[in-house]
Protein backbone atom coordinates (compact mmCIF):
# COMPACT_ATOMS: atom_id res chain seq x y z
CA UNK A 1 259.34 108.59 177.52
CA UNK A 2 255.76 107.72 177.42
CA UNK A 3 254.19 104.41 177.82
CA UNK A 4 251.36 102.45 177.08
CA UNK A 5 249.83 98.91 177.92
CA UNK A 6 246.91 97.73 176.37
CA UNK A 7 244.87 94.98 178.26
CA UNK A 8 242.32 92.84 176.58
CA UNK A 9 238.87 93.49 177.65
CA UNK A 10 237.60 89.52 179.55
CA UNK A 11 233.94 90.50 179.44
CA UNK A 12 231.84 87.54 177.90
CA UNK A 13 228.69 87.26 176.50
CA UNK A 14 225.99 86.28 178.04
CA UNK A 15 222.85 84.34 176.16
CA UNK A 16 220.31 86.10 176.17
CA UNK A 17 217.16 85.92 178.01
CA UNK A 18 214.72 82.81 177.20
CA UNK A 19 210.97 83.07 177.33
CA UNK A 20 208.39 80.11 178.14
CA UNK A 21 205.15 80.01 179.14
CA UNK A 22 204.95 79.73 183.33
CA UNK A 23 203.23 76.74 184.71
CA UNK A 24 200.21 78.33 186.99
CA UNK A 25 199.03 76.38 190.11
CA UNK A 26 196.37 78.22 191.43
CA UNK A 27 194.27 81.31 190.36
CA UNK A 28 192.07 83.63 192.67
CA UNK A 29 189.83 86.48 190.64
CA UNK A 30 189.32 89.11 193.79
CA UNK A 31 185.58 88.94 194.97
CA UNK A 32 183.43 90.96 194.99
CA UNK A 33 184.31 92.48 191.94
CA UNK A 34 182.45 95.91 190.59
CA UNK A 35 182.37 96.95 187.17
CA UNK A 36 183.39 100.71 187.85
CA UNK A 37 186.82 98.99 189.22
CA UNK A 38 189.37 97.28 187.86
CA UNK A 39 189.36 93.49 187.93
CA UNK A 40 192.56 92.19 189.81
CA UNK A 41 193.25 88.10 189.39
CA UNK A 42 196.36 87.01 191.28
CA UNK A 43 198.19 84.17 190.53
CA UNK A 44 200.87 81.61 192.24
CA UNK A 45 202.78 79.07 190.67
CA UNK A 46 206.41 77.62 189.43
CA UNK A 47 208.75 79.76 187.40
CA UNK A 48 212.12 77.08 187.98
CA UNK A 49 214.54 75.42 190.12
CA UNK A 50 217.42 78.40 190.70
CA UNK A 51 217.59 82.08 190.06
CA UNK A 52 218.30 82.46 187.01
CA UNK A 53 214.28 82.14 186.58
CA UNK A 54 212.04 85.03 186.76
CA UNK A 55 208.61 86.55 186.20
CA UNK A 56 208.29 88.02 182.53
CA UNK A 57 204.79 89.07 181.57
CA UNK A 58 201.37 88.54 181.11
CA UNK A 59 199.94 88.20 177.53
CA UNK A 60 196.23 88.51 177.09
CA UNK A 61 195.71 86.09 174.22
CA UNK A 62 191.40 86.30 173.85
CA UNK A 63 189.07 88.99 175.58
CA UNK A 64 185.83 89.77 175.09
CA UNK A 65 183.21 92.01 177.37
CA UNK A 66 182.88 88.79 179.92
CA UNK A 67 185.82 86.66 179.73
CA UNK A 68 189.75 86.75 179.13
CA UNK A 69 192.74 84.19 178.01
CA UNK A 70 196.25 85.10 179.02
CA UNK A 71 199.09 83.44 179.29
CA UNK A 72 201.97 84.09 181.61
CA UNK A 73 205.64 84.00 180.72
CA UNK A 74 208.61 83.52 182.36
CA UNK A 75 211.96 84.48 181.92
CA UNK A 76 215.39 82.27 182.09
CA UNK A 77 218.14 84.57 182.28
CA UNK A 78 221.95 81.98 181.91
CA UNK A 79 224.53 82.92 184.48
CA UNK A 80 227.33 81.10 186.31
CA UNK A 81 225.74 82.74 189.02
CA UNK A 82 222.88 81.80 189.25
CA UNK A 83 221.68 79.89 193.27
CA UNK A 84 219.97 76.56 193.38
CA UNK A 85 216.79 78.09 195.17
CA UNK A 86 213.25 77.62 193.53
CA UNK A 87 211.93 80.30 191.95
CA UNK A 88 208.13 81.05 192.09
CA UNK A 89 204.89 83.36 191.46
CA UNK A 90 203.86 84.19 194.05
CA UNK A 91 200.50 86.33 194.06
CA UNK A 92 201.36 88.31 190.88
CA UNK A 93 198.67 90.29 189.75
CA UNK A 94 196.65 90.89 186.68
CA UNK A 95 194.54 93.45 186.13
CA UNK A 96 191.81 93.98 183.48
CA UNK A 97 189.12 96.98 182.84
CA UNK A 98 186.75 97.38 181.94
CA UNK A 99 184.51 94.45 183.05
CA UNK A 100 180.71 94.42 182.82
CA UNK A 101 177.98 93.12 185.39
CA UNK A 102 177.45 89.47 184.91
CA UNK A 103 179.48 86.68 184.98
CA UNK A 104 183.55 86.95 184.34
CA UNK A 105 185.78 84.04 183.52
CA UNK A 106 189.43 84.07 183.24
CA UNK A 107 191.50 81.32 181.61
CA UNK A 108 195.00 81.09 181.87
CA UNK A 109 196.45 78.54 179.43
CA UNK A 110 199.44 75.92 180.79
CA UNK A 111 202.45 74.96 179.26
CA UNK A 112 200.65 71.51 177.89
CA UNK A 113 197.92 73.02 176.46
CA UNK A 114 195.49 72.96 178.99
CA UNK A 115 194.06 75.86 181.06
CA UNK A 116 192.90 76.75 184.64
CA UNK A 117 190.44 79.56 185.53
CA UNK A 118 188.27 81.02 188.08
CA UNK A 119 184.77 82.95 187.82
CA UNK A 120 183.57 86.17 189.70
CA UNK A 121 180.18 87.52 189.49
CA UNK A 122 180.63 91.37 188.84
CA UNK A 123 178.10 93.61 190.60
C-alpha cells in the first residue's frame, strides 16, 4: 500500500525592494587629497525609522575633471519582521579617480531638490 500527502506550500510573496533617494546630513571629502590617489568622500545621514531600511547605492549623476553630482539611494525592503530601530549612513564611502590638482567639489543632491557638498584642494 503506498501513500501520499500533499501539503500546500505557505510561502508568500514578498514586495519587492523600493528605492529612494537617501537624505544626507553631513559630507566630509578626505583632506589632503592627491591626484595619483583615489578621492574618498564619506557620508552620514538617515536611511528610515526600522530595519527594513538599508543602504543601496551611489549614482554619479554629473562629473567632470574637477567636480562630481551623485546621489545616494536607499533601499526599503517590506517584512513583518522588520525592528523599530533607526536606520542610518553612517560614514559610507565614495570613491572617485581620477581627480586632477586644483580645486574638487562634490555635490550630493537631497530628496527635495537641493544639494550639500564639500571642497578639497587636490595636491
Amino acid at each position: 500500500m503506498c501513500v501520499v500527502s500533499c501539503k500546500k506550500d505557505e510561502t508568500t510573496v514578498s514586495d519587492p525592494p523600493q528605492e529612494f533617494v537617501a537624505k544626507i546630513d553631513s559630507l566630509k571629502i578626505q583632506k589632503p587629497a592627491l591626484s595619483n590617489d583615489t578621492l574618498r568622500a564619506r557620508m552620514w545621514g538617515k536611511l528610515g525609522p526600522n530595519t527594513c531600511y538599508s543602504f543601496g547605492r551611489f549614482q554619479t549623476v554629473a562629473r567632470d575633471s574637477y567636480s562630481v553630482r551623485i546621489k545616494v539611494y536607499g533601499l526599503y525592503l517590506p517584512s513583518s519582521s522588520c525592528t523599530p530601530t533607526p536606520q542610518a549612513l553612517t560614514g559610507a564611502i565614495y570613491r572617485h579617480y581620477p581627480v586632477y590638482p586644483g580645486t574638487f567639489r562634490m555635490f550630493v543632491e537631497q530628496p527635495d531638490g537641493t544639494t550639500i557638498r564639500d571642497t578639497a584642494i587636490v595636491l
